[in-house]
Every structure is written in structure tokens, then in C-alpha cells.
C-alpha atoms as a PDB file:
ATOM      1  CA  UNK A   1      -8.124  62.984  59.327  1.00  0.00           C
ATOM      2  CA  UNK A   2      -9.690  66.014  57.417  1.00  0.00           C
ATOM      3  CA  UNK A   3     -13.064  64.438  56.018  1.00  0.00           C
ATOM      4  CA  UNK A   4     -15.381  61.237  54.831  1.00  0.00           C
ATOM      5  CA  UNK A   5     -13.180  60.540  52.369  1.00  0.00           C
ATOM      6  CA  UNK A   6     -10.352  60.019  53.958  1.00  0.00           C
ATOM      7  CA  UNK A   7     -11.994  58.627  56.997  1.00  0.00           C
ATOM      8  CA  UNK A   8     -13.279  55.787  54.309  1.00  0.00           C
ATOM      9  CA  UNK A   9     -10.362  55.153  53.075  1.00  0.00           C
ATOM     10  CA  UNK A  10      -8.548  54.267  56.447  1.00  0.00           C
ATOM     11  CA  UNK A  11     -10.985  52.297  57.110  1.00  0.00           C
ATOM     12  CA  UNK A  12     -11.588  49.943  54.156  1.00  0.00           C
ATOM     13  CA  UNK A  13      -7.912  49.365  54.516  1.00  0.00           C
ATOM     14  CA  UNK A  14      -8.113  48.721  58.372  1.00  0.00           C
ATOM     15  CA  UNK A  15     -10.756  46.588  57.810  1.00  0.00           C
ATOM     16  CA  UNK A  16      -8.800  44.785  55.048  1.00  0.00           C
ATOM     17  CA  UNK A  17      -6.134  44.528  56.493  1.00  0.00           C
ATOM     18  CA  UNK A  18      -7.565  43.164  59.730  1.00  0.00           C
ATOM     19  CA  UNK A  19      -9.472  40.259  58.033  1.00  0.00           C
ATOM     20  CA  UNK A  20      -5.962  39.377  56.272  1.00  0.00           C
ATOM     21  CA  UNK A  21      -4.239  39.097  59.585  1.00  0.00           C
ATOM     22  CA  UNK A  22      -7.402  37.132  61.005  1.00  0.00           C
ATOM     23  CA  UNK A  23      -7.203  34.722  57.758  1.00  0.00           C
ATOM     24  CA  UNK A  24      -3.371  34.235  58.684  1.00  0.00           C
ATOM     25  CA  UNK A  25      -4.551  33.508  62.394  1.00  0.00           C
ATOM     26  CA  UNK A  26      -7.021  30.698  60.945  1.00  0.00           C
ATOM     27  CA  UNK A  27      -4.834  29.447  58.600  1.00  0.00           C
ATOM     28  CA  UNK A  28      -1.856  28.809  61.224  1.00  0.00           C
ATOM     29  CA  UNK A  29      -3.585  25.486  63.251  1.00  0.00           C
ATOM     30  CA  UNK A  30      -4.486  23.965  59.635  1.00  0.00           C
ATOM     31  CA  UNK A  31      -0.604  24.228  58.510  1.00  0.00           C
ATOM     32  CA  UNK A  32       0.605  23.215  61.526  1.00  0.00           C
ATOM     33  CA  UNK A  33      -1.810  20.232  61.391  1.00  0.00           C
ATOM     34  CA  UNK A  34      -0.619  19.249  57.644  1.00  0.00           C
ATOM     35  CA  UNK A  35       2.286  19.154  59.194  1.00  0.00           C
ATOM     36  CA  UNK A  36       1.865  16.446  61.406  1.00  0.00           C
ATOM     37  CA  UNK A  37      -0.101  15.064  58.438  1.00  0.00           C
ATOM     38  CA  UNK A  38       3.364  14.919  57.072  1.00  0.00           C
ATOM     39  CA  UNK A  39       5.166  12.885  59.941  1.00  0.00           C
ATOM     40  CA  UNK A  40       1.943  10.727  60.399  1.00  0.00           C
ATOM     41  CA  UNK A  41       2.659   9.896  56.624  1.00  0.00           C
ATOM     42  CA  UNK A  42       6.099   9.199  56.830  1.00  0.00           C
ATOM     43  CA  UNK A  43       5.767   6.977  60.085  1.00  0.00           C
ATOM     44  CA  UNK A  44       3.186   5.067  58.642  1.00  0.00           C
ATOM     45  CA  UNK A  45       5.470   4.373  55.532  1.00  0.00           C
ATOM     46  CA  UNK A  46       8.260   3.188  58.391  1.00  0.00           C
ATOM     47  CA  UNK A  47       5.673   1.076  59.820  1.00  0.00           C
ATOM     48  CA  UNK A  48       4.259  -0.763  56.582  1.00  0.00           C
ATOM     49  CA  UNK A  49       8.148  -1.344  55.698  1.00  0.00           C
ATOM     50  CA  UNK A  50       8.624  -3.184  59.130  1.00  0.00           C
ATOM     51  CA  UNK A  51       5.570  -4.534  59.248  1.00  0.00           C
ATOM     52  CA  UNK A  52       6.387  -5.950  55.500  1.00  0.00           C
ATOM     53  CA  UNK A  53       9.615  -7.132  56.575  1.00  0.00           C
ATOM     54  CA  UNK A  54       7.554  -9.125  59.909  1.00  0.00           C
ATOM     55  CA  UNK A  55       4.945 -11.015  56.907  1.00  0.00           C
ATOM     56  CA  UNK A  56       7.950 -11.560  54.595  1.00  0.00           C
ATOM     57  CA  UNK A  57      10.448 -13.644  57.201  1.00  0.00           C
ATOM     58  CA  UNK A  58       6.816 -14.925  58.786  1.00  0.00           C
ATOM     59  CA  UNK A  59       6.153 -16.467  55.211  1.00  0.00           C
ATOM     60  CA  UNK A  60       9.590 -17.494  54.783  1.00  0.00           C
ATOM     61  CA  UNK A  61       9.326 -19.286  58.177  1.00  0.00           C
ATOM     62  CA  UNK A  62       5.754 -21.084  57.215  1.00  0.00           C
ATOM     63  CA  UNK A  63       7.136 -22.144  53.449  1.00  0.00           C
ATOM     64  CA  UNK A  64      10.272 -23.601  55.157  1.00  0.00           C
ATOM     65  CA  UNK A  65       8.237 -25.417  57.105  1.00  0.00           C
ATOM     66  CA  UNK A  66       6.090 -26.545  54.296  1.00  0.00           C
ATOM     67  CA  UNK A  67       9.363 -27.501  52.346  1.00  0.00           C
ATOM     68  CA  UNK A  68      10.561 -29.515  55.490  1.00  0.00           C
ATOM     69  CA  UNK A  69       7.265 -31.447  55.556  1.00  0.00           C
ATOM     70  CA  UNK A  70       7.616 -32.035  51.945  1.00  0.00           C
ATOM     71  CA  UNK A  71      10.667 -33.670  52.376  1.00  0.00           C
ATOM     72  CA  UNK A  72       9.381 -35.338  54.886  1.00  0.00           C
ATOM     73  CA  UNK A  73       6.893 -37.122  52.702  1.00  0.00           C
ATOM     74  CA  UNK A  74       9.230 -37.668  49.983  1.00  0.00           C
ATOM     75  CA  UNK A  75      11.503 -39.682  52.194  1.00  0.00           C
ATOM     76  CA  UNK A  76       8.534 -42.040  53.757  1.00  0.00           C
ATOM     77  CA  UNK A  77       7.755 -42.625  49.977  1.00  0.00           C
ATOM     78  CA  UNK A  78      10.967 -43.817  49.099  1.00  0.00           C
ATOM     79  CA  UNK A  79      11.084 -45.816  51.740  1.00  0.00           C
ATOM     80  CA  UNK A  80       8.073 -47.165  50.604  1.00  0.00           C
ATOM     81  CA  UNK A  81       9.604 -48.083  47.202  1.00  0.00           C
ATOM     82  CA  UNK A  82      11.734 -49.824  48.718  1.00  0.00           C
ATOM     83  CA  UNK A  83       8.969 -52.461  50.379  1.00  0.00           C
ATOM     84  CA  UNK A  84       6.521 -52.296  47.713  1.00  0.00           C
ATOM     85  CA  UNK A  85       6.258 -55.766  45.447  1.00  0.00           C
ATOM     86  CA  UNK A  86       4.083 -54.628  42.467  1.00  0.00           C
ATOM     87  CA  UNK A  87       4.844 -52.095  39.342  1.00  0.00           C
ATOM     88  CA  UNK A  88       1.584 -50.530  40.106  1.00  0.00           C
ATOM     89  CA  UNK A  89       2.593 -49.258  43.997  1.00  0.00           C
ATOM     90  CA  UNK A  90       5.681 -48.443  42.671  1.00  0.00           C
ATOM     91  CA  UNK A  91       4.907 -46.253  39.944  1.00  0.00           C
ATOM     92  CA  UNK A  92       2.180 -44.741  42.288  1.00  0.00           C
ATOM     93  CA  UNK A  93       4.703 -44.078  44.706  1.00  0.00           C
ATOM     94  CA  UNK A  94       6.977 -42.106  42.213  1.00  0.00           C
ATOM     95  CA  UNK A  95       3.964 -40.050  40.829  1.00  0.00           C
ATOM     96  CA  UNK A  96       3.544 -38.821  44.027  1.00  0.00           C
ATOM     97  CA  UNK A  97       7.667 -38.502  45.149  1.00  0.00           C
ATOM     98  CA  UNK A  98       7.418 -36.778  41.376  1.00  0.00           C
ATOM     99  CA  UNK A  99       4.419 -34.144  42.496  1.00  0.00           C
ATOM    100  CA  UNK A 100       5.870 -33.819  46.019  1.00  0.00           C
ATOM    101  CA  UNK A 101       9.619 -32.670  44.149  1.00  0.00           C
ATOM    102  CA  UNK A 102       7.383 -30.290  41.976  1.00  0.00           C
ATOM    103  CA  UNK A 103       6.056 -28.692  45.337  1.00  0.00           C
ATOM    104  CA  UNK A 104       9.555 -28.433  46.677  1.00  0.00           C
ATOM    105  CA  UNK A 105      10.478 -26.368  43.875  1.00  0.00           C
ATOM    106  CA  UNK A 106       7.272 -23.928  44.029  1.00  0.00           C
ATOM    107  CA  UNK A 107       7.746 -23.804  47.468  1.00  0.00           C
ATOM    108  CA  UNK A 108      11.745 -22.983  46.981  1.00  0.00           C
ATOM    109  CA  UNK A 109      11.013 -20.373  45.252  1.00  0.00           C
ATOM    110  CA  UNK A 110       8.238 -18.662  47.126  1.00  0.00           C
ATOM    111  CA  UNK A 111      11.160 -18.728  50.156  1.00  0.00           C
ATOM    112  CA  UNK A 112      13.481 -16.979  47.625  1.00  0.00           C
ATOM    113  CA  UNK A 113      11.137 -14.353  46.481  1.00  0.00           C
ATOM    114  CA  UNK A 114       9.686 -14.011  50.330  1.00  0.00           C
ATOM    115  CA  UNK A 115      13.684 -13.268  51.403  1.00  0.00           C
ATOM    116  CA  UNK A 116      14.284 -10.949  48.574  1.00  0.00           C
ATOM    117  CA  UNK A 117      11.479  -9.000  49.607  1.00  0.00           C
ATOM    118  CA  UNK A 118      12.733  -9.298  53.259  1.00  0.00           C
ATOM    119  CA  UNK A 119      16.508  -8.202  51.930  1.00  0.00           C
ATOM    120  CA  UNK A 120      14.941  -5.037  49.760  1.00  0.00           C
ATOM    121  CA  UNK A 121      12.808  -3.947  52.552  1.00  0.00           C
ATOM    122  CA  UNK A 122      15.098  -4.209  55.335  1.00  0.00           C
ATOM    123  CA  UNK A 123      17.722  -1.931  53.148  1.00  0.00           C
ATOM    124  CA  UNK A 124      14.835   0.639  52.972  1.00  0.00           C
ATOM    125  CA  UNK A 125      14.407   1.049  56.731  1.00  0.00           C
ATOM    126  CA  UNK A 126      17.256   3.589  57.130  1.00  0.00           C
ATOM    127  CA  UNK A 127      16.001   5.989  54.646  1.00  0.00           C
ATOM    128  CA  UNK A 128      12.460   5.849  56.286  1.00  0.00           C
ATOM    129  CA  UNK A 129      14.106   6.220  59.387  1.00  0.00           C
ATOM    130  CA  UNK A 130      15.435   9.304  58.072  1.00  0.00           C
ATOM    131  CA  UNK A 131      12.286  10.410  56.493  1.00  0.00           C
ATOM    132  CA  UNK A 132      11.088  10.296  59.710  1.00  0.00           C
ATOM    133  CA  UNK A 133      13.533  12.133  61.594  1.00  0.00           C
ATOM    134  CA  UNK A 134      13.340  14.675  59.100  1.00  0.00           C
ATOM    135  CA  UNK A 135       9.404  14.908  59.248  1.00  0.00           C
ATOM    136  CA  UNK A 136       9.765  15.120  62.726  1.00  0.00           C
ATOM    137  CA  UNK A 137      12.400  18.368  62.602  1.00  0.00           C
ATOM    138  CA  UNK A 138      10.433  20.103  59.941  1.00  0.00           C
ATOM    139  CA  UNK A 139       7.431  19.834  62.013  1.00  0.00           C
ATOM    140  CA  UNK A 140       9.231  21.308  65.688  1.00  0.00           C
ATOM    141  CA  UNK A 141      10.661  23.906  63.547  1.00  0.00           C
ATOM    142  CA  UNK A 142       7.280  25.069  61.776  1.00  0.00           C
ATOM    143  CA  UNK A 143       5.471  24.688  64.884  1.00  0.00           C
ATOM    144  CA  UNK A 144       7.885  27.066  66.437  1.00  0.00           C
ATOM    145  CA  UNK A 145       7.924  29.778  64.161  1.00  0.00           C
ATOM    146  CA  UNK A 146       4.111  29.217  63.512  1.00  0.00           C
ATOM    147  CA  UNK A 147       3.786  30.174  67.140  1.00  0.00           C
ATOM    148  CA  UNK A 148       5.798  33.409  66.486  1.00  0.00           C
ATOM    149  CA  UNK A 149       4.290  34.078  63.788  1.00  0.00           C
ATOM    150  CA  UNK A 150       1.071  33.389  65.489  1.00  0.00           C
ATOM    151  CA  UNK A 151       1.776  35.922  67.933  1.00  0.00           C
ATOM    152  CA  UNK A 152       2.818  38.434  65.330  1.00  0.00           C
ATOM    153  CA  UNK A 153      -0.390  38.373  63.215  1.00  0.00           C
ATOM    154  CA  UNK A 154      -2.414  38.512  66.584  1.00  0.00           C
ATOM    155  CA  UNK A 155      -0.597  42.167  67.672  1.00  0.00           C
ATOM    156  CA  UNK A 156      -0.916  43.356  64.504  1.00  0.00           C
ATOM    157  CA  UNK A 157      -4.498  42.521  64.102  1.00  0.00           C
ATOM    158  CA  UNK A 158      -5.464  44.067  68.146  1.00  0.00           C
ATOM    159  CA  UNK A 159      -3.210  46.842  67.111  1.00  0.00           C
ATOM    160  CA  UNK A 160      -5.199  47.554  63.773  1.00  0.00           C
ATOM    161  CA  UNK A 161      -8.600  46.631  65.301  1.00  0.00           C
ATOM    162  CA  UNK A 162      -7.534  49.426  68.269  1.00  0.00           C
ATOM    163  CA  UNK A 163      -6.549  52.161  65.877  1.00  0.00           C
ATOM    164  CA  UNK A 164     -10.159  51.087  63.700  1.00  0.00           C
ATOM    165  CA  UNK A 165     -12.092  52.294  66.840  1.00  0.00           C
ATOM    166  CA  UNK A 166     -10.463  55.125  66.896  1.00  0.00           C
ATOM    167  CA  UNK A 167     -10.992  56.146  63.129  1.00  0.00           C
ATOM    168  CA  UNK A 168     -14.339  55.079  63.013  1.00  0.00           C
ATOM    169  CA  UNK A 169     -15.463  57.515  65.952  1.00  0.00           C
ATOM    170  CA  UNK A 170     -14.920  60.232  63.810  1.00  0.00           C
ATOM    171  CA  UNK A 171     -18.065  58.794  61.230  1.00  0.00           C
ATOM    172  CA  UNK A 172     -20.415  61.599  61.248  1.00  0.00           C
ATOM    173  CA  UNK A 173     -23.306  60.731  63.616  1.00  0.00           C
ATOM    174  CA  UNK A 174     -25.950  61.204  61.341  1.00  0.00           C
ATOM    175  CA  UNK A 175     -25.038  58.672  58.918  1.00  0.00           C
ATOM    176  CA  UNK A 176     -23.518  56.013  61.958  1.00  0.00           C
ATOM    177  CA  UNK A 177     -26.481  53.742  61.665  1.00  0.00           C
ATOM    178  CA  UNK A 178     -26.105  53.749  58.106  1.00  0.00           C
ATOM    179  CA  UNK A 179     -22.925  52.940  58.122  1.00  0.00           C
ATOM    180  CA  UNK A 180     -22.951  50.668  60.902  1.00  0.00           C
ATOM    181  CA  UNK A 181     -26.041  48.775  58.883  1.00  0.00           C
ATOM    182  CA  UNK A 182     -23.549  48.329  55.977  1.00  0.00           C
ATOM    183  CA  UNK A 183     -20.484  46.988  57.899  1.00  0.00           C
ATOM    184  CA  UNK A 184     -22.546  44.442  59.421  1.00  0.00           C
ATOM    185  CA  UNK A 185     -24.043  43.085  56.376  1.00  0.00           C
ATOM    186  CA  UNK A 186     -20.515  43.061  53.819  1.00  0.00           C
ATOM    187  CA  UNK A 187     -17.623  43.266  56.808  1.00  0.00           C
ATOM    188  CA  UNK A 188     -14.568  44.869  54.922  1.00  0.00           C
ATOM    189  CA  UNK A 189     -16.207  44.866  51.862  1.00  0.00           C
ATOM    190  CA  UNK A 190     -18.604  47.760  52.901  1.00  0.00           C
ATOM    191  CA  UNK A 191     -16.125  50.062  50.702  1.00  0.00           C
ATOM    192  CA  UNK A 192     -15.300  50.577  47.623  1.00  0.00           C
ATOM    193  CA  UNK A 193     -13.120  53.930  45.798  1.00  0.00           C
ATOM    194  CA  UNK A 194     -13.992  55.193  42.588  1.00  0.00           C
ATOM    195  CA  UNK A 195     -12.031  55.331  39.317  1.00  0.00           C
ATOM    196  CA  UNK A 196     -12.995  57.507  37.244  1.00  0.00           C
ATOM    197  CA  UNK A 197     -16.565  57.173  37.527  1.00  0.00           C
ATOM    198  CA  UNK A 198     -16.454  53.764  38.425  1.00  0.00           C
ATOM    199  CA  UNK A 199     -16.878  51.552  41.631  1.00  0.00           C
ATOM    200  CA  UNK A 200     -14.227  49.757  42.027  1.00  0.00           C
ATOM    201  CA  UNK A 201     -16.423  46.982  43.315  1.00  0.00           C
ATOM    202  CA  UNK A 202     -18.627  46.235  40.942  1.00  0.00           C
ATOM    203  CA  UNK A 203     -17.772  48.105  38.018  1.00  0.00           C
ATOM    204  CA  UNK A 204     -20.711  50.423  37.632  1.00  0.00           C
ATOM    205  CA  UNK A 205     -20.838  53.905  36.682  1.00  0.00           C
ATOM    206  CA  UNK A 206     -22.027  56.131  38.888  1.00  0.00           C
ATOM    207  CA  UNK A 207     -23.556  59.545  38.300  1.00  0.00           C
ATOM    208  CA  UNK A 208     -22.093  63.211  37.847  1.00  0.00           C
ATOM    209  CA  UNK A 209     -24.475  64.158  40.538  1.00  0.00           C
ATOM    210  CA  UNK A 210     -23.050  61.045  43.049  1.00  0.00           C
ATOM    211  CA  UNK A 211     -19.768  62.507  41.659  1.00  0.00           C
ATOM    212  CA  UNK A 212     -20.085  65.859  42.854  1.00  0.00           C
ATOM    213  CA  UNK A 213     -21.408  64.992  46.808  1.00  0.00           C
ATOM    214  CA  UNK A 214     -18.352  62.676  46.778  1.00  0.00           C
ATOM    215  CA  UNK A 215     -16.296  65.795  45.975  1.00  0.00           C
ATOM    216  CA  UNK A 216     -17.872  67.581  48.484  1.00  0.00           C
ATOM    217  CA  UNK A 217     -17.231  65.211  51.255  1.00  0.00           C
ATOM    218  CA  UNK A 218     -21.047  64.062  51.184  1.00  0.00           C
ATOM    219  CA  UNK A 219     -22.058  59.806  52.434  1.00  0.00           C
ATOM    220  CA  UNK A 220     -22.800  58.109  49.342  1.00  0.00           C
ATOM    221  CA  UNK A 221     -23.554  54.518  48.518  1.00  0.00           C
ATOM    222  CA  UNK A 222     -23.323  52.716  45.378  1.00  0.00           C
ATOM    223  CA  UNK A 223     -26.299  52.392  43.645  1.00  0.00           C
ATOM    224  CA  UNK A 224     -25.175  49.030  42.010  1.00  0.00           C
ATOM    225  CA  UNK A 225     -23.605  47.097  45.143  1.00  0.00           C
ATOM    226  CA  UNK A 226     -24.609  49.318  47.756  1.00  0.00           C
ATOM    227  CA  UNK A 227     -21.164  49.351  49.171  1.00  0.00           C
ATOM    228  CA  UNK A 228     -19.615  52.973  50.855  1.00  0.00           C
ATOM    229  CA  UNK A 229     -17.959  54.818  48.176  1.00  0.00           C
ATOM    230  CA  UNK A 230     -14.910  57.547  48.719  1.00  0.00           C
ATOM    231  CA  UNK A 231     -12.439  58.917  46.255  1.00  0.00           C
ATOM    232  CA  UNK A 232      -9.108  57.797  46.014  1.00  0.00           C
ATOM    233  CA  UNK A 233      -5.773  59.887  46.763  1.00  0.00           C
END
């Protein structure tokens, strides 16, 4: 590697490089972990359609019950009617054999719409089965390539971070500290190149003068950003 500028340039992109790889490291667990999200979603959904399908027939059980009882009453009236010996009892009788029917019918229907829901449910449980099963094989085969992946961006990153130490012992001594003072305040974003005249990093112009030490393989910071400059290829 002949000189600063080329020593700068290998490593802003070593440096870049190796924080891309480490954000693909982080960003592994949380994908994996959205997808188990995904299966906890879809077994949840299985579970609210069975646990629907338990209220429903529970409901359908307590309204026939209800009905039964209704019936119940109705009878004991009408056999009421049948020992009663003023207009007044009877017609107080049928009032309530009347309002006792009317419940009958509510609670008819309430059964009805409680089984309906039972019927329409119970046909969705295969296809959240299946959503499930799915979920379930998505996730085992993200997991497994995450891990390959995993181990992928993990040697690439030791393998960059390896072959960073070895560029970066060929920074002049006299401006190490500098530089060293630089990396650990902005990371990979210690760097910037210049176009033109221009840092690439913020954009401001630098000088003929800052130009010309560039060009002559001198150490020069911006005086905007204060980011390591070099000239491009």
C-alpha cells in the first residue's frame, strides 16, 4: 500500500464494511425473534378459534337449558289453567304462558345464532391449523439459514477486522494518536474522500492549500467535520 491515501481509503472501507457485517450480526436475533412473533400470532389465532368454538357450544348448552326450563314453566301453567275457576287467574295465567312462549323464541334463536357461530368456527380450524404448520416451517427454515448466515457475517467481519490491523499499522506514527483520537470519537465515519474540492461528508469546500498536502500524501482533516480526508482513485 504505497501511501496515506491509499492507506485511508482501505480503511474507511474496512471500517465500513465491518460495521455492515456487525449490523447484519445484530439484526439476525431480532428477525429470528419476529419470527416466532409470527407463529405466536398464528397459534394464538388457533387458540381464540377453539376457544370460540368452547363459549359458543357452552352458550348453546346454558340457552338449551334455559329453553328446557321455559318449557318447563309453560307446562305447570297450563296445567294451572286447567284448575283455575276465575277469568282473572286464567287470563293471568296466559299472560304469563304468552311471555314465557316469547322467551322461548329469543332464547331459540340465541341457540341458532350460538351454533352457527360454532358451525363457522369449527370449519375455520383446518386453515389455522395450517397457518400454523406453516408458521412453524417458515420459522425452522429461517432459523436455520439465519444461523448460516450468522456464521457467514461473523468470518467475514473477524476476517475484515484481521486484515484492518494489519492496514492500520502502516499509519505513520506521528500522526497515530491523531488518528486514533478520531476513530474513537466517529468509528467508520472518521473518513471521508474528496470530490473535487469537496468532502464527501459534509459537503464543504476545502482549500487549494489542503488540496495540495492531500496530493502530496500529507494527514489532513476536514476543517468542517473534522473527519480524515484522502483522495479518491
Amino acid at each position: 500500500m504505497s501511501g496515506p491515501a491509499a492507506i485511508m481509503r482501505e480503511i474507511h472501507r474496512l471500517r465500513r464494511f465491518a460495521r455492515d457485517l456487525q449490523e447484519q450480526i445484530e439484526r439476525g436475533p431480532r428477525q429470528v425473534k419476529a419470527q416466532q412473533a409470527k407463529v405466536t400470532r398464528q397459534e394464538n389465532l388457533q387458540h381464540e378459534g377453539q376457544e370460540a368454538i368452547k363459549k359458543a357450544k357452552l352458550a348453546v348448552h346454558d340457552k338449551e337449558s334455559e329453553l328446557k326450563a321455559v318449557h318447563s314453566q309453560i307446562a305447570k301453567y297450563q296445567k294451572q289453567m286447567s284448575e283455575v275457576t276465575s277469568k282473572k287467574e286464567y287470563d293471568a295465567l296466559q299472560a304469563e304462558i304468552n311471555a314465557s312462549r316469547k322467551e322461548c323464541g329469543k332464547l331459540e334463536d340465541e341457540i341458532l345464532q350460538a351454533m352457527t357461530e360454532v358451525d363457522e368456527v369449527t370449519a375455520r380450524l383446518p386453515e389455522l391449523e395450517k397457518a400454523v404448520r406453516q408458521a412453524h416451517d417458515e420459522q425452522a427454515a429461517f432459523e436455520k439459514g439465519a444461523a448460516e448466515r450468522q456464521a457467514g457475517f461473523v468470518a467475514q467481519r473477524e476476517e475484515a477486522l484481521a486484515k484492518l490491523k494489519e492496514v492500520e499499522a502502516a499509519v505513520p506514527s506521528q500522526v497515530k494518536p491523531l488518528y486514533d483520537r478520531v476513530v474513537h470519537a466517529m468509528g467508520a465515519d472518521a473518513f471521508a474522500a474528496v470530490n473535487g474540492k469537496t468532502c464527501a461528508a459534509c459537503y464543504t469546500e476545502i482549500t487549494s492549500q489542503m488540496y495540495n498536502d492531500l496530493a502530496q500524501e500529507a494527514f489532513v482533516l476536514c476543517k468542517s467535520c473534522g473527519r480524515m480526508l484522502y483522495l479518491p482513485e
